[in-house]
C-alpha atoms as a PDB file:
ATOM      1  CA  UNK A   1      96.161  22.149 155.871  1.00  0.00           C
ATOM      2  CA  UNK A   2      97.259  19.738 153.201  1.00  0.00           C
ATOM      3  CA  UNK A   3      95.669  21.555 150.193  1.00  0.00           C
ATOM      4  CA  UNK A   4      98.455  22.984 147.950  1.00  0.00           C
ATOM      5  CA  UNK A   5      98.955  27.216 147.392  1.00  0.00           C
ATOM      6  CA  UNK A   6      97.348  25.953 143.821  1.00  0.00           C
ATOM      7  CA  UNK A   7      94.225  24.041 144.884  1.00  0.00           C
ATOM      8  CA  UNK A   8      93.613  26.921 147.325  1.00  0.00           C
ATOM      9  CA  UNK A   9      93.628  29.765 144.793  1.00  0.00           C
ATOM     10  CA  UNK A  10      91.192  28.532 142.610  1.00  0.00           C
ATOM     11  CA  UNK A  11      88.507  30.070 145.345  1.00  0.00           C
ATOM     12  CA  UNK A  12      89.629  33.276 144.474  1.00  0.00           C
ATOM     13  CA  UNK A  13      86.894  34.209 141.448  1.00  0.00           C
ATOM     14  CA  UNK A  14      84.411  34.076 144.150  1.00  0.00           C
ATOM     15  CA  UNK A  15      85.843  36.955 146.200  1.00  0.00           C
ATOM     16  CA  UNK A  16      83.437  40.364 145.584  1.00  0.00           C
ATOM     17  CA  UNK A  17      84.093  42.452 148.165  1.00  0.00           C
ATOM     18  CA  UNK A  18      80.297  43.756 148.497  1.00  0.00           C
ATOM     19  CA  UNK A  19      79.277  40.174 148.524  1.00  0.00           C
ATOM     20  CA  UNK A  20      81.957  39.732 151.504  1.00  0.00           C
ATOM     21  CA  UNK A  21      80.434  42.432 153.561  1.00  0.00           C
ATOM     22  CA  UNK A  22      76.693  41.078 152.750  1.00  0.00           C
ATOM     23  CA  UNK A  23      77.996  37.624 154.333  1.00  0.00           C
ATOM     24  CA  UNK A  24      79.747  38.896 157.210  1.00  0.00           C
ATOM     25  CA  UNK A  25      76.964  40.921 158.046  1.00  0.00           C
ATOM     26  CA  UNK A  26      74.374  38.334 158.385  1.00  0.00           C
ATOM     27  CA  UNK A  27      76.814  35.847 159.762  1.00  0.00           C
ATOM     28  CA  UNK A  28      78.353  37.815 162.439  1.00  0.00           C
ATOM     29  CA  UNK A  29      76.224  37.075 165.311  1.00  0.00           C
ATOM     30  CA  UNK A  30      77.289  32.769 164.201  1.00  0.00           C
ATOM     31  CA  UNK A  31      80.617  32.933 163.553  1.00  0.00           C
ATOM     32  CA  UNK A  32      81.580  35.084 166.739  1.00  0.00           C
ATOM     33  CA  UNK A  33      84.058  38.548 167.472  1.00  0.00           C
ATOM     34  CA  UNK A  34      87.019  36.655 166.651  1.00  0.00           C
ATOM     35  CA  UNK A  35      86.464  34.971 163.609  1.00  0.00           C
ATOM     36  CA  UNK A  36      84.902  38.104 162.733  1.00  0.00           C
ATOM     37  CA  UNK A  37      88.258  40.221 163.349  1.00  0.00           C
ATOM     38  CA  UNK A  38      90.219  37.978 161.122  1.00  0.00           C
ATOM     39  CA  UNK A  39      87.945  37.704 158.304  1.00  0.00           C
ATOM     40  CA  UNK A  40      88.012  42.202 158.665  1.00  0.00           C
ATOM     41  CA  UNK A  41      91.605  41.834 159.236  1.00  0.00           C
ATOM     42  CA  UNK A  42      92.258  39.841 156.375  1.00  0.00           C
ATOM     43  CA  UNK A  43      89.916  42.348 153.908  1.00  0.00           C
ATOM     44  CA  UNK A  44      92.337  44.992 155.065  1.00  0.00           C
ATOM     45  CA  UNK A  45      95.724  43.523 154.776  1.00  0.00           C
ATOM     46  CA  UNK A  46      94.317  43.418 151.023  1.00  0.00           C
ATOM     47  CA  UNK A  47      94.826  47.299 150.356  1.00  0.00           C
ATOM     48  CA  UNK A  48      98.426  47.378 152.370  1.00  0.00           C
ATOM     49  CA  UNK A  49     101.377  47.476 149.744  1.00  0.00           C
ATOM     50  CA  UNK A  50     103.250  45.771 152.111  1.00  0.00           C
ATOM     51  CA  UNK A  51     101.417  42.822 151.666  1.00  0.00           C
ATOM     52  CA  UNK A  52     103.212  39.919 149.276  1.00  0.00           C
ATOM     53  CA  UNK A  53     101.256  39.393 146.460  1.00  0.00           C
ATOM     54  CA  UNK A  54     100.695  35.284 147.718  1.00  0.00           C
ATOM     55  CA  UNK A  55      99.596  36.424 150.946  1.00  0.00           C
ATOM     56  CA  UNK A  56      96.610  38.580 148.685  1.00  0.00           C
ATOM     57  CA  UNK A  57      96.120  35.254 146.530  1.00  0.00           C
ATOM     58  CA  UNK A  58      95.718  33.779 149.662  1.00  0.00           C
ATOM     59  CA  UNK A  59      93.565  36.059 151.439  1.00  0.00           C
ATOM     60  CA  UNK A  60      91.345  36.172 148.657  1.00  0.00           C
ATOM     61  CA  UNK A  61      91.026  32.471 147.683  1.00  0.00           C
ATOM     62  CA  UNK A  62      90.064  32.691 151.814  1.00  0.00           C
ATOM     63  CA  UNK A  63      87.540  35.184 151.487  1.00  0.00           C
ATOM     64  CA  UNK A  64      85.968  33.812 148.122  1.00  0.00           C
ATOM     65  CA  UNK A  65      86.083  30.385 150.035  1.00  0.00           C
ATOM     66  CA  UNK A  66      83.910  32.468 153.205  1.00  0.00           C
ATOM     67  CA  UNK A  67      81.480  33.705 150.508  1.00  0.00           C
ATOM     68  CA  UNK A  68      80.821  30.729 148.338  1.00  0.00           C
ATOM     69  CA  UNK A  69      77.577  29.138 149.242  1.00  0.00           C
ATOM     70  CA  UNK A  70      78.175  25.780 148.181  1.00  0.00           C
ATOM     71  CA  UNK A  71      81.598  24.793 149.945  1.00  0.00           C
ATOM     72  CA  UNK A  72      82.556  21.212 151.583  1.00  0.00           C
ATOM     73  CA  UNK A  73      80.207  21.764 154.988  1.00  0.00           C
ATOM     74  CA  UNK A  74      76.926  23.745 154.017  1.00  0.00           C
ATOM     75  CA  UNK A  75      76.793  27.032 156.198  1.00  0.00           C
ATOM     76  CA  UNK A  76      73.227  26.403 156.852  1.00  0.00           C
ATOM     77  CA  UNK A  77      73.988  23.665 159.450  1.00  0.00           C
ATOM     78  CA  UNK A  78      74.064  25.718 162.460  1.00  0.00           C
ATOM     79  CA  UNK A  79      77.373  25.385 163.723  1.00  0.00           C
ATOM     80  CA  UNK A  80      79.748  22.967 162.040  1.00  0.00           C
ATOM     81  CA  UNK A  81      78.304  24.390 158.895  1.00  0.00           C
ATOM     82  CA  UNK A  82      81.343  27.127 159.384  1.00  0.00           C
ATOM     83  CA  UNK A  83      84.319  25.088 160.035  1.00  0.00           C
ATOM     84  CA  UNK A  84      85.559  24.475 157.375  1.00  0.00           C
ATOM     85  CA  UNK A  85      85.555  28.427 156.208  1.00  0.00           C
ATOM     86  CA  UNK A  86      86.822  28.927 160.277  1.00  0.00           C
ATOM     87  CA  UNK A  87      89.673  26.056 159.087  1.00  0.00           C
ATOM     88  CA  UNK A  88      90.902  28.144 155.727  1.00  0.00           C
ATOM     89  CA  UNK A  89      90.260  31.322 157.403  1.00  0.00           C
ATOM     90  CA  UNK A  90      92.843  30.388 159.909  1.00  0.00           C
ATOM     91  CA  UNK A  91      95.186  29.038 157.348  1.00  0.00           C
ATOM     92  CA  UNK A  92      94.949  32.501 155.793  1.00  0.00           C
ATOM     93  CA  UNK A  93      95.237  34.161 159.138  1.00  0.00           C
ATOM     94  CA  UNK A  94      98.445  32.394 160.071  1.00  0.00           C
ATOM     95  CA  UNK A  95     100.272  33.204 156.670  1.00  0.00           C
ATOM     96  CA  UNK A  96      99.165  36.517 156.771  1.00  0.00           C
ATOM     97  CA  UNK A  97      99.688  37.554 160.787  1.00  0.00           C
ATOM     98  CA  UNK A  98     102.920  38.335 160.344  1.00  0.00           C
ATOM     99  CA  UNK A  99     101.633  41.833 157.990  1.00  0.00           C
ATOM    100  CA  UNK A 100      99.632  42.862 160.216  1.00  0.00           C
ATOM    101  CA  UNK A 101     100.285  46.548 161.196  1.00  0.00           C
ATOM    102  CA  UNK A 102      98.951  47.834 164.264  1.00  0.00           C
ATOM    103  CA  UNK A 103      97.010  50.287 161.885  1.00  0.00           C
ATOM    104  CA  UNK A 104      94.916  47.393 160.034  1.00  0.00           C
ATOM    105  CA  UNK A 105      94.763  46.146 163.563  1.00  0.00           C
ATOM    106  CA  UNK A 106      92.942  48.906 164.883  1.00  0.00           C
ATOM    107  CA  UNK A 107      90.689  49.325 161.594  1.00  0.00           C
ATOM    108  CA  UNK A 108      89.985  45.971 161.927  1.00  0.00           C
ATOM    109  CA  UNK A 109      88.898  46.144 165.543  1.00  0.00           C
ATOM    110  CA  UNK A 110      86.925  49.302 164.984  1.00  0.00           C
ATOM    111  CA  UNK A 111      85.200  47.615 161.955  1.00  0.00           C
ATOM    112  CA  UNK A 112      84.301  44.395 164.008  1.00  0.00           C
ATOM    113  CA  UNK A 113      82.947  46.792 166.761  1.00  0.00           C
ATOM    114  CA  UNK A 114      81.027  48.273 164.430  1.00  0.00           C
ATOM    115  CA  UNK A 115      79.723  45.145 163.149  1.00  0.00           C
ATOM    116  CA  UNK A 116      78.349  43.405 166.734  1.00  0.00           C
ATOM    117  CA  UNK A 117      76.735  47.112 167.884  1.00  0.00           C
END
C-alpha cells in the first residue's frame, strides 16, 4: 500500500464501534469467514494494552475506512465493491498480526462463529 501512516489515519473519525458491528452484521454473508475474522480480530486487538498506540491508529483508520459508505469502490457493487476495504483491512491485518494473542484469537473466532450461525 503506498498511502502514507498520515493519509491513512484521517479514516479514523468514522470508526463507531456500534456502527462497526451494524456493518459487519449485514455484510458478513459478502465479505466471507475470513475477512470476517480479521475485521473481529482487529476490533479486539483495540482493548489489548499491549497493542502500540499506531497499530490502534491503524486499526481504527481500517475500521472507519470498513464503515464509511462512500469510500473509493462503492460497497453496493456486489463483489469488487469490497476490495478496496478487503485491501486496507489487510494492510491493517499485517501490521497488527504480530499482537495477536491466542486469547483475541479465540474471541475473535468465537465472535465470527457467532456471526455466520
Amino acid at each position: 500500500m503506498t498511502a502514507t501512516y498520515h493519509q491513512l489515519t484521517k479514516y479514523t473519525k468514522y470508526y463507531e464501534p456500534k456502527k462497526f458491528w451494524h456493518k459487519i452484521e449485514k455484510v458478513t454473508a459478502v465479505i466471507g469467514k475470513k475477512v470476517v475474522f480479521q475485521l473481529v480480530a482487529l476490533y479486539f486487538l483495540l482493548s489489548d494494552k499491549k497493542t502500540p498506540f499506531k497499530i490502534k491508529a491503524t486499526i481504527i483508520a481500517a475500521l472507519g475506512y470498513f464503515i464509511l459508505p462512500a469510500d473509493l469502490v462503492a460497497d453496493i457493487i456486489p463483489v469488487f465493491g469490497f476490495t478496496d476495504d478487503i485491501a486496507f483491512l489487510s494492510y491493517a491485518f499485517t501490521k497488527a498480526h504480530s499482537y495477536l494473542t491466542d486469547d483475541i484469537r479465540n474471541k475473535a473466532e468465537d465472535k465470527t462463529e457467532e456471526l455466520f450461525a
